[in-house]
C-alpha atoms as a PDB file:
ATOM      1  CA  UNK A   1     -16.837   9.254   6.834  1.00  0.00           C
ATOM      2  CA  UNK A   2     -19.538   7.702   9.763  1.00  0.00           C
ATOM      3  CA  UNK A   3     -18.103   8.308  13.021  1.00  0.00           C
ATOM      4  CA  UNK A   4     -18.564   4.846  14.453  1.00  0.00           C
ATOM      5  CA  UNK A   5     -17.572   3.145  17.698  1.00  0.00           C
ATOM      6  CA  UNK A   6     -15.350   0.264  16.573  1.00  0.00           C
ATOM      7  CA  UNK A   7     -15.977  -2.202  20.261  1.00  0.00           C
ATOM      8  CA  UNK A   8     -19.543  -2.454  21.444  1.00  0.00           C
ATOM      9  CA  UNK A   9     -20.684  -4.688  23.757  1.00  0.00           C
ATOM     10  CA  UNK A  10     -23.011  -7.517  23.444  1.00  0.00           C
ATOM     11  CA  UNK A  11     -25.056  -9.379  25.358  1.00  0.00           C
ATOM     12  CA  UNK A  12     -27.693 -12.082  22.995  1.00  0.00           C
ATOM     13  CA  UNK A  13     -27.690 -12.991  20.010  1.00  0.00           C
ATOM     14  CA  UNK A  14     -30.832 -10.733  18.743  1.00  0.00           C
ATOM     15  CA  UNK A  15     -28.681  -8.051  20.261  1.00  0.00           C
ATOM     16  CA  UNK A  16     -25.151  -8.637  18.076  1.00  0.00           C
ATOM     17  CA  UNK A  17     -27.759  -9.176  15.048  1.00  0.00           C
ATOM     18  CA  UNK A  18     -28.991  -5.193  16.116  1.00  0.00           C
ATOM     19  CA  UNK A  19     -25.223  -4.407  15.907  1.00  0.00           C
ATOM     20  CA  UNK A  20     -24.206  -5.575  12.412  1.00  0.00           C
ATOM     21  CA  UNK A  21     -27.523  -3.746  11.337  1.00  0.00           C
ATOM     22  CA  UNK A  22     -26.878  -0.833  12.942  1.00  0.00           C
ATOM     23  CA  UNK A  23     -28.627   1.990  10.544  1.00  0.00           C
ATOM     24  CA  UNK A  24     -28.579  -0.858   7.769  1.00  0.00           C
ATOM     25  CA  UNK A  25     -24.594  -0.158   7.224  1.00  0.00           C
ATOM     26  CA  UNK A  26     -24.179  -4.108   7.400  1.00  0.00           C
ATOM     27  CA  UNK A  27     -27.238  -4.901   5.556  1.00  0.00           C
ATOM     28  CA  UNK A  28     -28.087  -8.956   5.300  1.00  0.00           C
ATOM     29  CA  UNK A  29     -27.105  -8.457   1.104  1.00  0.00           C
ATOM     30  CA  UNK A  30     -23.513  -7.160   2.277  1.00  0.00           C
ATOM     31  CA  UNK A  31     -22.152  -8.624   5.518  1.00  0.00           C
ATOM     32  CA  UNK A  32     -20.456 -11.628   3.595  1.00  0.00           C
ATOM     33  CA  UNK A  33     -19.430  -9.317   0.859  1.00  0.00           C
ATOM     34  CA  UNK A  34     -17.481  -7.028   2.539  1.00  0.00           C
ATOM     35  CA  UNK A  35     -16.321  -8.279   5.486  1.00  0.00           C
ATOM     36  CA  UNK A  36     -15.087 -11.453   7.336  1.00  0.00           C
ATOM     37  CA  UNK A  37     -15.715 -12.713  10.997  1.00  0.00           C
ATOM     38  CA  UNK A  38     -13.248 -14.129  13.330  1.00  0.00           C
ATOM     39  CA  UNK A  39     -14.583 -15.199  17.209  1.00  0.00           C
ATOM     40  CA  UNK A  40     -12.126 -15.565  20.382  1.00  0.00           C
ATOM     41  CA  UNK A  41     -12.563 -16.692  23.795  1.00  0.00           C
ATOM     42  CA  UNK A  42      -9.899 -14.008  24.443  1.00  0.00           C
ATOM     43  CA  UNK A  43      -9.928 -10.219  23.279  1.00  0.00           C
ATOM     44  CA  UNK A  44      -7.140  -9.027  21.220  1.00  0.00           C
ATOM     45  CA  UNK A  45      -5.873  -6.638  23.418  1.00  0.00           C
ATOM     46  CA  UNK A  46      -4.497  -7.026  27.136  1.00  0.00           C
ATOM     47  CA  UNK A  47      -1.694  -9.358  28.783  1.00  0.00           C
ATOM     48  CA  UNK A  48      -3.548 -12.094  28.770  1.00  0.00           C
ATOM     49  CA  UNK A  49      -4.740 -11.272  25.188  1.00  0.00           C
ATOM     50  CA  UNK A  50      -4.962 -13.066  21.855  1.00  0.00           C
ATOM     51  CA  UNK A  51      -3.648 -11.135  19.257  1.00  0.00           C
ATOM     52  CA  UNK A  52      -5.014 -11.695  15.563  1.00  0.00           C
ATOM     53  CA  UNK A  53      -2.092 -13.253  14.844  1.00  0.00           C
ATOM     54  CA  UNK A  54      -1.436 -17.206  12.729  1.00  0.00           C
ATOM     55  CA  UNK A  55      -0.501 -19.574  14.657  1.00  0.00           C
ATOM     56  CA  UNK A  56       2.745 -19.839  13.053  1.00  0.00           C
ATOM     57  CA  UNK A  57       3.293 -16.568  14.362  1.00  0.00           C
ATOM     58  CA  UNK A  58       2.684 -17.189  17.743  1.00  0.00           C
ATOM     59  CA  UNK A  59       4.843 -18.062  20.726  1.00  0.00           C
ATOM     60  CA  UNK A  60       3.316 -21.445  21.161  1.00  0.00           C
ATOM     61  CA  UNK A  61       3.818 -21.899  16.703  1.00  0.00           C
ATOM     62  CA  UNK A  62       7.054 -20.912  15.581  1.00  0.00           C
ATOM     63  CA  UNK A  63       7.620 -17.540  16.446  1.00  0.00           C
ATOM     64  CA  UNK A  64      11.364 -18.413  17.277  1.00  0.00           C
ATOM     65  CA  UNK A  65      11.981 -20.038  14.253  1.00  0.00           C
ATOM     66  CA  UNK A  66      10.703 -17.137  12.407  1.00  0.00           C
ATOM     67  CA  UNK A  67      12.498 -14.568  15.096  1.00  0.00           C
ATOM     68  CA  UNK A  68      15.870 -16.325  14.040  1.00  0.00           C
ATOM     69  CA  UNK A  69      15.951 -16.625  10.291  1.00  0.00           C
ATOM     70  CA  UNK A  70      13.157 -13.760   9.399  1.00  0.00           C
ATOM     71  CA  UNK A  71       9.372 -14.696   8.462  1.00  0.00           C
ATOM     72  CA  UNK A  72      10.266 -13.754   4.654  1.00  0.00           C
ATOM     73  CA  UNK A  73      11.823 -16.119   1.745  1.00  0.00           C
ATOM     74  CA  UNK A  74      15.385 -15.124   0.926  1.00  0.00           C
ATOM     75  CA  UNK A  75      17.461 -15.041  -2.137  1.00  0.00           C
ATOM     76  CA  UNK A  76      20.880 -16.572  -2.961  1.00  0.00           C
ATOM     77  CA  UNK A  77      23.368 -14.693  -3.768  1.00  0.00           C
ATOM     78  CA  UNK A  78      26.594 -15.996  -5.256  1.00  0.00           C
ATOM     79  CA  UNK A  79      29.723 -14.625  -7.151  1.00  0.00           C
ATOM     80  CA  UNK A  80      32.580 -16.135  -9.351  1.00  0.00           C
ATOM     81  CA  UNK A  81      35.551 -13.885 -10.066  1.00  0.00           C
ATOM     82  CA  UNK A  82      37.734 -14.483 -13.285  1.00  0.00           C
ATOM     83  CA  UNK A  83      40.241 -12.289 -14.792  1.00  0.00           C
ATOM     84  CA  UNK A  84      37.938 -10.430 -16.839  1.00  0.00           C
ATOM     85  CA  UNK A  85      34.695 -10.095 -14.858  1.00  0.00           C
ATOM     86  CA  UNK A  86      32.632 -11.005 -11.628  1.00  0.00           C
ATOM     87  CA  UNK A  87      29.929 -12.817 -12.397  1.00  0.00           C
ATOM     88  CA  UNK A  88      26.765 -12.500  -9.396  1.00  0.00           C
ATOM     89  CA  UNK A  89      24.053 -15.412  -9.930  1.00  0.00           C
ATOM     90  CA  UNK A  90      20.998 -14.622  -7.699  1.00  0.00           C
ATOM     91  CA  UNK A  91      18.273 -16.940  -7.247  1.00  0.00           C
ATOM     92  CA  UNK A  92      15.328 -15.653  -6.333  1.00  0.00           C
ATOM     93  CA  UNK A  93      13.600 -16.660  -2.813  1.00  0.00           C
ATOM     94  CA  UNK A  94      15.970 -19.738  -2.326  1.00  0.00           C
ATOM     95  CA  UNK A  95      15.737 -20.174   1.235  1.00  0.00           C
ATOM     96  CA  UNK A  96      12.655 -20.559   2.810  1.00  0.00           C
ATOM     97  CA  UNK A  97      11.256 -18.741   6.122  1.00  0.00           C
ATOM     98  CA  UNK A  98      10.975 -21.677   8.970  1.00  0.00           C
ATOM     99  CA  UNK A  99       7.326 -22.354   9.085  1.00  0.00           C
ATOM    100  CA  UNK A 100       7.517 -22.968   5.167  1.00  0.00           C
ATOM    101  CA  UNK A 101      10.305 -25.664   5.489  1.00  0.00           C
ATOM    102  CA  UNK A 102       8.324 -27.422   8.203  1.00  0.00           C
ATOM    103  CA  UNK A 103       5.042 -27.396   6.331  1.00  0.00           C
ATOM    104  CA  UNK A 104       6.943 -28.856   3.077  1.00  0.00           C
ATOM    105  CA  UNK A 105       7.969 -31.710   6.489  1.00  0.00           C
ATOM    106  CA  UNK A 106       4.468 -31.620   6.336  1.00  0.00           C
ATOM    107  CA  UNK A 107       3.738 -32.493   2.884  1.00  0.00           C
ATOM    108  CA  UNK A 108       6.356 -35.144   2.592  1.00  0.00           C
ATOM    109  CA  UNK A 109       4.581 -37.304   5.482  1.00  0.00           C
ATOM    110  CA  UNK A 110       1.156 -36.000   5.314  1.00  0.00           C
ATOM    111  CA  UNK A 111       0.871 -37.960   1.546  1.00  0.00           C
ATOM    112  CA  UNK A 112       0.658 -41.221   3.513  1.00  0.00           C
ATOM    113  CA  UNK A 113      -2.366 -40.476   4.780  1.00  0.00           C
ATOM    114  CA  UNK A 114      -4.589 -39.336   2.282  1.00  0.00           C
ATOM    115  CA  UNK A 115      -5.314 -40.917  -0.822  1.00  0.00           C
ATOM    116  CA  UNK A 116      -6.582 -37.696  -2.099  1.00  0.00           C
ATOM    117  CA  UNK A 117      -4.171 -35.649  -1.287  1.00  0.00           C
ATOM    118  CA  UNK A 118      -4.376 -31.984  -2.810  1.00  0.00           C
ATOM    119  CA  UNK A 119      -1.580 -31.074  -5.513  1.00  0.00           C
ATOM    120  CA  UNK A 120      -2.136 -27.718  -5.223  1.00  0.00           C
ATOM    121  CA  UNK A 121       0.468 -25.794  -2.208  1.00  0.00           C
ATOM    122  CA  UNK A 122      -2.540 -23.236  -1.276  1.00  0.00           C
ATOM    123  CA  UNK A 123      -5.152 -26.568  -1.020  1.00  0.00           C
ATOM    124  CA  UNK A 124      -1.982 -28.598   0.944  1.00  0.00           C
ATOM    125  CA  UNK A 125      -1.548 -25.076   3.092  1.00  0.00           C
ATOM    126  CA  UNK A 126      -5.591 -24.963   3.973  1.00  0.00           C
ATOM    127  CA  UNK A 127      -5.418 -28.239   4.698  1.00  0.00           C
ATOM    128  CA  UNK A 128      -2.356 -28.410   7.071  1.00  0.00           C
ATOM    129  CA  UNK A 129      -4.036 -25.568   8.674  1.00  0.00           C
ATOM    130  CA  UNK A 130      -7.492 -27.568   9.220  1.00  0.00           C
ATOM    131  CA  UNK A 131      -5.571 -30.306  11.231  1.00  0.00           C
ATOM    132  CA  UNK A 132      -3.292 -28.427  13.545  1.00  0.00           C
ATOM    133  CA  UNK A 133      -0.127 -27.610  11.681  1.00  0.00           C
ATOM    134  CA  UNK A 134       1.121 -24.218  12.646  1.00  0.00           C
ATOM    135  CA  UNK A 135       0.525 -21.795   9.542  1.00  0.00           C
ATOM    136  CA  UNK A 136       0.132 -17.914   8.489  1.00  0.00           C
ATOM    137  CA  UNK A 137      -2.749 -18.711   7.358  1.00  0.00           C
ATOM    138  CA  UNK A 138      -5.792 -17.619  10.240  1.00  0.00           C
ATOM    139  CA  UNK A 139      -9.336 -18.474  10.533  1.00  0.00           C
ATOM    140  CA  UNK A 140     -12.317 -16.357   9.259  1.00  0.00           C
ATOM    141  CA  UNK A 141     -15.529 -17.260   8.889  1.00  0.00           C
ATOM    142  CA  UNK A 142     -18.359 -15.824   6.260  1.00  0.00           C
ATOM    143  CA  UNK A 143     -20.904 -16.058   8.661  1.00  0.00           C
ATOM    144  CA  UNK A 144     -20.902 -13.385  11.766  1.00  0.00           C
ATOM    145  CA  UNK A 145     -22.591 -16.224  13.464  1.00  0.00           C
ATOM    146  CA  UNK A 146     -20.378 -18.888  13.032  1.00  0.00           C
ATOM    147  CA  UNK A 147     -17.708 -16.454  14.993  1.00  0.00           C
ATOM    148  CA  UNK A 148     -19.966 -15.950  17.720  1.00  0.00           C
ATOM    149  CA  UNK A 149     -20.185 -19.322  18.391  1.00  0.00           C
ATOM    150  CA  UNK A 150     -16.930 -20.312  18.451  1.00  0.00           C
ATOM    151  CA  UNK A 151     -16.347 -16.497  21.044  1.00  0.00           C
ATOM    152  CA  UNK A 152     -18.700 -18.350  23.461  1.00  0.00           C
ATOM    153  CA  UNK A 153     -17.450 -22.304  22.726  1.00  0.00           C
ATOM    154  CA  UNK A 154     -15.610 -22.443  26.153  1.00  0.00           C
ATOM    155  CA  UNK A 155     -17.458 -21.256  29.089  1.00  0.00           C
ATOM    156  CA  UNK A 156     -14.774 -18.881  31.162  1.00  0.00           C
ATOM    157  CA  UNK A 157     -14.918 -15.310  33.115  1.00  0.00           C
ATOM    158  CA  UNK A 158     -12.842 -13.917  30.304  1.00  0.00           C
ATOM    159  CA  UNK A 159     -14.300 -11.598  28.025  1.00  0.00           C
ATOM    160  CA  UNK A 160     -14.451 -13.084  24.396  1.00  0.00           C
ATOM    161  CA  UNK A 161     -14.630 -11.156  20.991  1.00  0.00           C
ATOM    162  CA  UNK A 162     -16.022 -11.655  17.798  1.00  0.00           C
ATOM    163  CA  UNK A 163     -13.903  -9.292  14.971  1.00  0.00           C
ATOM    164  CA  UNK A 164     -15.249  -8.131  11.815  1.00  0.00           C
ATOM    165  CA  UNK A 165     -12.637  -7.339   9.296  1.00  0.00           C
ATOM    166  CA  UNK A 166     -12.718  -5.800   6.291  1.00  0.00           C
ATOM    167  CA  UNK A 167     -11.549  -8.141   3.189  1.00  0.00           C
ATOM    168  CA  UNK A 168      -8.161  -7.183   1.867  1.00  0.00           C
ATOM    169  CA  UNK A 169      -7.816  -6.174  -1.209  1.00  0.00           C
ATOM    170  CA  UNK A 170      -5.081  -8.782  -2.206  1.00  0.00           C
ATOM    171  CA  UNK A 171      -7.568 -11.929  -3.057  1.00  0.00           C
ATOM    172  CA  UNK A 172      -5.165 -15.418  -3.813  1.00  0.00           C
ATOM    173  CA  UNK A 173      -5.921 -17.055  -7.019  1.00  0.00           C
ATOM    174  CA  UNK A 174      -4.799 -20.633  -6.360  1.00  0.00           C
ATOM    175  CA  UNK A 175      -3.914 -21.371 -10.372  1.00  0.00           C
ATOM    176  CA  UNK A 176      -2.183 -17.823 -10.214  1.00  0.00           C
ATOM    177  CA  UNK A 177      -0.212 -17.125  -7.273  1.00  0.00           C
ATOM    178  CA  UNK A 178       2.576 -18.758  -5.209  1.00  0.00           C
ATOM    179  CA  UNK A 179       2.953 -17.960  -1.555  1.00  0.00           C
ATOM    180  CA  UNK A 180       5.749 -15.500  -2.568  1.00  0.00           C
ATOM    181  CA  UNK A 181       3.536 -13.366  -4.440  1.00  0.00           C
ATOM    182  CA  UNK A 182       1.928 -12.343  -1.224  1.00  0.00           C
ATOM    183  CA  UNK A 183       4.069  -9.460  -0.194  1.00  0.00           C
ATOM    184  CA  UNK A 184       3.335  -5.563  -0.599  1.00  0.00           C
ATOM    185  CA  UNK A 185       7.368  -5.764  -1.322  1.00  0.00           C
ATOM    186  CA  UNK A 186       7.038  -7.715  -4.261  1.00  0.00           C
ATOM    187  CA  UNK A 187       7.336  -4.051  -5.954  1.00  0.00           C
ATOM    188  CA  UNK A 188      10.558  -3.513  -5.258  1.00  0.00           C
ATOM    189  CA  UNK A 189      11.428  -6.561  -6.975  1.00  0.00           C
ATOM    190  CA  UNK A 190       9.987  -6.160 -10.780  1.00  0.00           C
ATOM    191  CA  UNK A 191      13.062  -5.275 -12.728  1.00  0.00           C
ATOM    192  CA  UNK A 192      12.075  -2.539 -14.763  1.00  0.00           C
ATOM    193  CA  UNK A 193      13.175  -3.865 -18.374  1.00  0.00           C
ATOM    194  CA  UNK A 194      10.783  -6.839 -17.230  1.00  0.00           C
ATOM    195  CA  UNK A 195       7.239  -7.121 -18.249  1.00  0.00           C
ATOM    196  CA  UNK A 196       4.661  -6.695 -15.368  1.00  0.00           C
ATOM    197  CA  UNK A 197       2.784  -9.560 -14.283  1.00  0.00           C
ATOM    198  CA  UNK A 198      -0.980  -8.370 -13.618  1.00  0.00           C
ATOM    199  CA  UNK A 199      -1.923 -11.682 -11.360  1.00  0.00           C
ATOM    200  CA  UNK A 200       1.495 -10.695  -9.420  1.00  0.00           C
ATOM    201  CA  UNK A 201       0.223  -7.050  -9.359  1.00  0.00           C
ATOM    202  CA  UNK A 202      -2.944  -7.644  -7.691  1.00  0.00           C
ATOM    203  CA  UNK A 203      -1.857  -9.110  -5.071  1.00  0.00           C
ATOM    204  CA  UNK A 204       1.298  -6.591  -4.390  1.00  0.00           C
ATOM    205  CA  UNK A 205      -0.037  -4.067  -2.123  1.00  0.00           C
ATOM    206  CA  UNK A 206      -0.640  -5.913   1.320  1.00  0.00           C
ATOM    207  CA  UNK A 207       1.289  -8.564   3.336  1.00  0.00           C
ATOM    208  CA  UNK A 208      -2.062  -9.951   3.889  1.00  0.00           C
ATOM    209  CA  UNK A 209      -4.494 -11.558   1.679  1.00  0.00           C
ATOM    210  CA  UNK A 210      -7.936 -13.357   1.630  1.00  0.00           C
ATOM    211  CA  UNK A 211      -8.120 -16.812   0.456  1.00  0.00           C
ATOM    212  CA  UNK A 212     -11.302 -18.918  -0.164  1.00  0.00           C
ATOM    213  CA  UNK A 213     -10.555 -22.436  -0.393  1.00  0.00           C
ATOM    214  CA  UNK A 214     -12.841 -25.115  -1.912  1.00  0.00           C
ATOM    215  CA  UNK A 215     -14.329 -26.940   0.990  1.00  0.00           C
ATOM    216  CA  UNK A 216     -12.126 -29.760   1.261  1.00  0.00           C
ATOM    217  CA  UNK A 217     -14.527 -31.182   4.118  1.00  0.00           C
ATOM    218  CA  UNK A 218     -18.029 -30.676   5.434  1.00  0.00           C
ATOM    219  CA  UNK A 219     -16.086 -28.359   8.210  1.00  0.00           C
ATOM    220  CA  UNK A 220     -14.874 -26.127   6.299  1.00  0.00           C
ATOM    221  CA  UNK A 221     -18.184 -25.925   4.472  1.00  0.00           C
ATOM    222  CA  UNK A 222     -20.167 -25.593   7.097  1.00  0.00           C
ATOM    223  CA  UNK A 223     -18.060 -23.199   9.205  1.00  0.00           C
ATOM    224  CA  UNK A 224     -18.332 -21.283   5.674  1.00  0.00           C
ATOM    225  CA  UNK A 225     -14.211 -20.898   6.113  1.00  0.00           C
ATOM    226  CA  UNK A 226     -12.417 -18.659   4.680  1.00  0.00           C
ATOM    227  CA  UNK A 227      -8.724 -17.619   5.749  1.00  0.00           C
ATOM    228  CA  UNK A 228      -6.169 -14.342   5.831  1.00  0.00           C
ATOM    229  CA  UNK A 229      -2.717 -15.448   4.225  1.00  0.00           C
ATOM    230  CA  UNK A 230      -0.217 -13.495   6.193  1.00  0.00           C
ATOM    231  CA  UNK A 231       3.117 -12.532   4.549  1.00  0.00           C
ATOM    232  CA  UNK A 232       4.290 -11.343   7.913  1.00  0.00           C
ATOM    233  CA  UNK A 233       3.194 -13.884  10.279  1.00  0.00           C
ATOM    234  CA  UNK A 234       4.710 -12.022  13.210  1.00  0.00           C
ATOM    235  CA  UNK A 235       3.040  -9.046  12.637  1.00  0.00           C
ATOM    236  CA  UNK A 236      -0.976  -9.527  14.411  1.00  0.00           C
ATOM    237  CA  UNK A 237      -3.796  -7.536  12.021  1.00  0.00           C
ATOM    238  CA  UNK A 238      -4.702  -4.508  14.054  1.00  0.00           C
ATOM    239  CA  UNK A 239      -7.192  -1.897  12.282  1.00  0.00           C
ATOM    240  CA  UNK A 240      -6.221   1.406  10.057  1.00  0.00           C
ATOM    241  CA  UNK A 241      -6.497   3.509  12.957  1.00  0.00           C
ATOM    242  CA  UNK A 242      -4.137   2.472  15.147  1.00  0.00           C
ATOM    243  CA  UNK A 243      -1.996   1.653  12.023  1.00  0.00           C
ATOM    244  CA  UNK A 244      -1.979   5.419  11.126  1.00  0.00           C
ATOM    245  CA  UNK A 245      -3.734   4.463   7.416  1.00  0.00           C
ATOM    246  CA  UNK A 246      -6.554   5.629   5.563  1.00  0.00           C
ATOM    247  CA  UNK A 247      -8.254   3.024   2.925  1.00  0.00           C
ATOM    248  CA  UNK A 248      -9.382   4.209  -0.386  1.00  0.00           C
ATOM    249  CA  UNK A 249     -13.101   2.032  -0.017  1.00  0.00           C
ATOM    250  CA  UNK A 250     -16.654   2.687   0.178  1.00  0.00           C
ATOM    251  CA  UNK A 251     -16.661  -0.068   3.330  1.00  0.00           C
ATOM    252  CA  UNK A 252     -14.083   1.732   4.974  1.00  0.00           C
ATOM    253  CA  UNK A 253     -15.518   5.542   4.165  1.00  0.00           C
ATOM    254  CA  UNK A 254     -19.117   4.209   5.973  1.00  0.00           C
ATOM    255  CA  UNK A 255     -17.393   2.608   9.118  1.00  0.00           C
ATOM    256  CA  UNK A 256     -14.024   4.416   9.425  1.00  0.00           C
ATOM    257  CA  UNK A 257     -12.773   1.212   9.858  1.00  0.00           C
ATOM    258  CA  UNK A 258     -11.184  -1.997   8.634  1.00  0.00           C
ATOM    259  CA  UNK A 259     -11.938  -3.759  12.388  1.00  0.00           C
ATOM    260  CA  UNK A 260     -14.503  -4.112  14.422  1.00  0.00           C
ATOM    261  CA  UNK A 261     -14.505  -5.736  17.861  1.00  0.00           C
ATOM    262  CA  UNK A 262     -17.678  -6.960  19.412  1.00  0.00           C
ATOM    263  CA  UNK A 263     -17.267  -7.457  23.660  1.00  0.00           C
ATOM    264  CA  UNK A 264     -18.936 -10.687  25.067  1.00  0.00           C
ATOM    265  CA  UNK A 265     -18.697 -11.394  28.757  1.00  0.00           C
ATOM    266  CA  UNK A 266     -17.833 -14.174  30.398  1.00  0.00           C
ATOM    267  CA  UNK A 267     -20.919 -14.115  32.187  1.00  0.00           C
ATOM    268  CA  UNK A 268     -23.277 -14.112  29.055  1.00  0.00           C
ATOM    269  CA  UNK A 269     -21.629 -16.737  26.824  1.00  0.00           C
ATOM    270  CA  UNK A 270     -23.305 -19.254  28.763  1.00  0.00           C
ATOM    271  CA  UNK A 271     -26.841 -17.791  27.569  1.00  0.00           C
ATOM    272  CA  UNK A 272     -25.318 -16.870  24.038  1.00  0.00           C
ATOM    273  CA  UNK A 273     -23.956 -19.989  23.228  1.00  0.00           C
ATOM    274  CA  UNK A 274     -27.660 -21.679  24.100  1.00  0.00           C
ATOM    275  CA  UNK A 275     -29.846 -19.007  21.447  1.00  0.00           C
ATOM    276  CA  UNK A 276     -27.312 -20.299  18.843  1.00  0.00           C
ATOM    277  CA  UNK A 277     -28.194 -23.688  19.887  1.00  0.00           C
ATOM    278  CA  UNK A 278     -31.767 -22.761  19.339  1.00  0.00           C
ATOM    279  CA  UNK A 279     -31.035 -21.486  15.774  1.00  0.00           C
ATOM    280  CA  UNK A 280     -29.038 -24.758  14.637  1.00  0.00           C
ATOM    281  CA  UNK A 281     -25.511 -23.470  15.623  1.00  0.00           C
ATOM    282  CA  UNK A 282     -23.874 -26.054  17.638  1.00  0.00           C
ATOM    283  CA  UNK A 283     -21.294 -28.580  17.388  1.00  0.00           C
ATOM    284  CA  UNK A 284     -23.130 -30.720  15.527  1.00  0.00           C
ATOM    285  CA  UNK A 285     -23.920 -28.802  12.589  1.00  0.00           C
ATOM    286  CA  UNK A 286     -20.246 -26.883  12.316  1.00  0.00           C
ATOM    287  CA  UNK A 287     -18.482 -30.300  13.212  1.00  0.00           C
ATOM    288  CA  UNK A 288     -20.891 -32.946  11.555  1.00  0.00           C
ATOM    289  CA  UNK A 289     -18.686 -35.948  12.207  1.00  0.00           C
ATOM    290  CA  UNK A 290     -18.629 -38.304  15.316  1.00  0.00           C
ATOM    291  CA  UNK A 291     -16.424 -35.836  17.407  1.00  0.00           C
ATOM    292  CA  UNK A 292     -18.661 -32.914  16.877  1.00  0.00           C
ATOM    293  CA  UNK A 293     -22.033 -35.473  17.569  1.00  0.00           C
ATOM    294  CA  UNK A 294     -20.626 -36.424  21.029  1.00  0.00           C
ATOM    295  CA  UNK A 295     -19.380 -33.233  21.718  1.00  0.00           C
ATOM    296  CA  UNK A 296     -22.977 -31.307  21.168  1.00  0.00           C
ATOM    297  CA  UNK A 297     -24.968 -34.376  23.015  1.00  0.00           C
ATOM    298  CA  UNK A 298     -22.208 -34.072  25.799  1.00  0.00           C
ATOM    299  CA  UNK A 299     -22.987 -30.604  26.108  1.00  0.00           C
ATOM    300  CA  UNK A 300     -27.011 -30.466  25.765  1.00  0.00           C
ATOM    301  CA  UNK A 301     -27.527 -33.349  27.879  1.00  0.00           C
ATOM    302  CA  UNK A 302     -25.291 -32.338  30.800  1.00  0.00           C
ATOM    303  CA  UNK A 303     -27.566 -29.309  32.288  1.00  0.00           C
ATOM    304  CA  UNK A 304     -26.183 -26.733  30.606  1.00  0.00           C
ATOM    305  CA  UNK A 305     -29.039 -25.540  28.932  1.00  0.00           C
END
């Protein structure tokens, strides 16, 4: 296994590019293969930090919702009792964990105002998700670059972070799964005298799973979006290390690693942000509507370069 240091610092673009290259491990052919990119004006870590967390899963989401009746679906039990027997009718994942209920809030008012409005709950979740709505699903991007941007977006002292993570295992099938699927305790309930469902199977082993929507805008294509599902949505990713695990994967055998943090300082997004300018990185090209125009013409033509 490499012995790699999982946060470096960074300090240009041409110098994160030397990072991800670093003795060809994340060769141009394989960074979008293995791994996903995620960029914060906030680290992780610290009091102040961001955790890798949804936003349903955060205090300003519905973390008290979810504290309160438990981030999992439920089942119902009932009994009936007559002189010969008692009779115990369970239905499987009846009630619904908070954030769920409000997104299907969501989806009853969000139809009148779309006339192509997705019928598909993974397409509806992605697409909650894209306007606001608080969901466990979290933002990734394909393109390392893409993450930087949006690590230097807002000019502060605070040191951002761009994350590299490695891709779960557990990949959603939109015509296969249901958000229940999702669940590394899904085992526990496959009744032996059952037959096992392979498309349930695959995606058993994690609370946490990647899912690649269509582009249901030029954002999302552009920003080459992809998203972690999160079973758990109060629990924030945090690598194999300091989850005590070791991953059976030729990614994680070169890197010793599922998570990689690179370091920008406050002081160099301002530089940073202006090389990926340069290259065609702005708001323009990873918003290209009329908010993302005014917003890269606001910012070229007001002396920040």
């Amino acid at each position: 296994m490499t012995e790699r240091n999982t946060t470096t610092s960074i300090v240009s673009v041409s110098n994160f590019l030397e990072q991800l290259n670093m003795d060809d491990y994340l060769g141009a052919s394989s960074i979008s293969d293995g791994w996903v990119f995620r960029g914060q004006i906030r680290r992780r870590s610290g009091n102040d930090g961001w955790p890798l967390l949804p936003k349903a899963g955060r205090s300003s989401g519905f973390a008290r919702g979810l504290n309160a009746l438990g981030e999992s679906w439920r089942d119902s039990v009932s009994t009936a009792t007559t002189r010969e027997e008692t009779i115990t009718d369970i239905t499987r994942n009846f009630f619904q964990p908070y954030d769920m209920v409000v997104f299907e809030e969501w989806c009853d008012r969000a139809i009148a105002y779309s006339r192509d409005f997705p019928s598909s709950a993974w397409e509806r979740l992605a697409l909650a998700q894209h306007y606001g709505l608080a969901t466990r699903l979290l933002d990734w991007s394909e393109s390392p670059l893409v993450a930087l941007f949006f690590a230097v977006e807002a000019a502060s002292e605070q040191q951002g972070a761009v994350y590299a993570f490695l891709r779960p295992r557990s990949i959603v099938n939109p015509d296969k799964h249901i958000f229940t699927d999702i669940t590394s305790s899904t085992w526990s309930k496959f009744s032996s005298d059952e037959p096992l469902d392979p498309h349930k199977m695959a995606v058993s082993s994690s609370d946490i799973a990647i899912y690649k929507p269509r582009p249901l805008d030029r954002r999302m294509l552009n920003q080459r979006a992809v998203f972690t599902y999160h079973a758990k949505p109060l629990a924030p990713i945090i690598s194999s290390m300091e989850r005590g695990a070791q991953l059976n994967s030729s990614e994680f055998s070169r890197f010793g690693t599922d998570l990689m943090e690179f370091i920008i300082d406050g002081a160099q997004k301002k530089r940073i942000r202006n090389e990926l300018s340069m290259l065609g990185i702005d708001k323009e090209t990873l918003f290209p509507d009329l908010d993302g125009l005014s917003s890269h013409i606001n910012y070229s033509r007001s002396g920040n370069p």
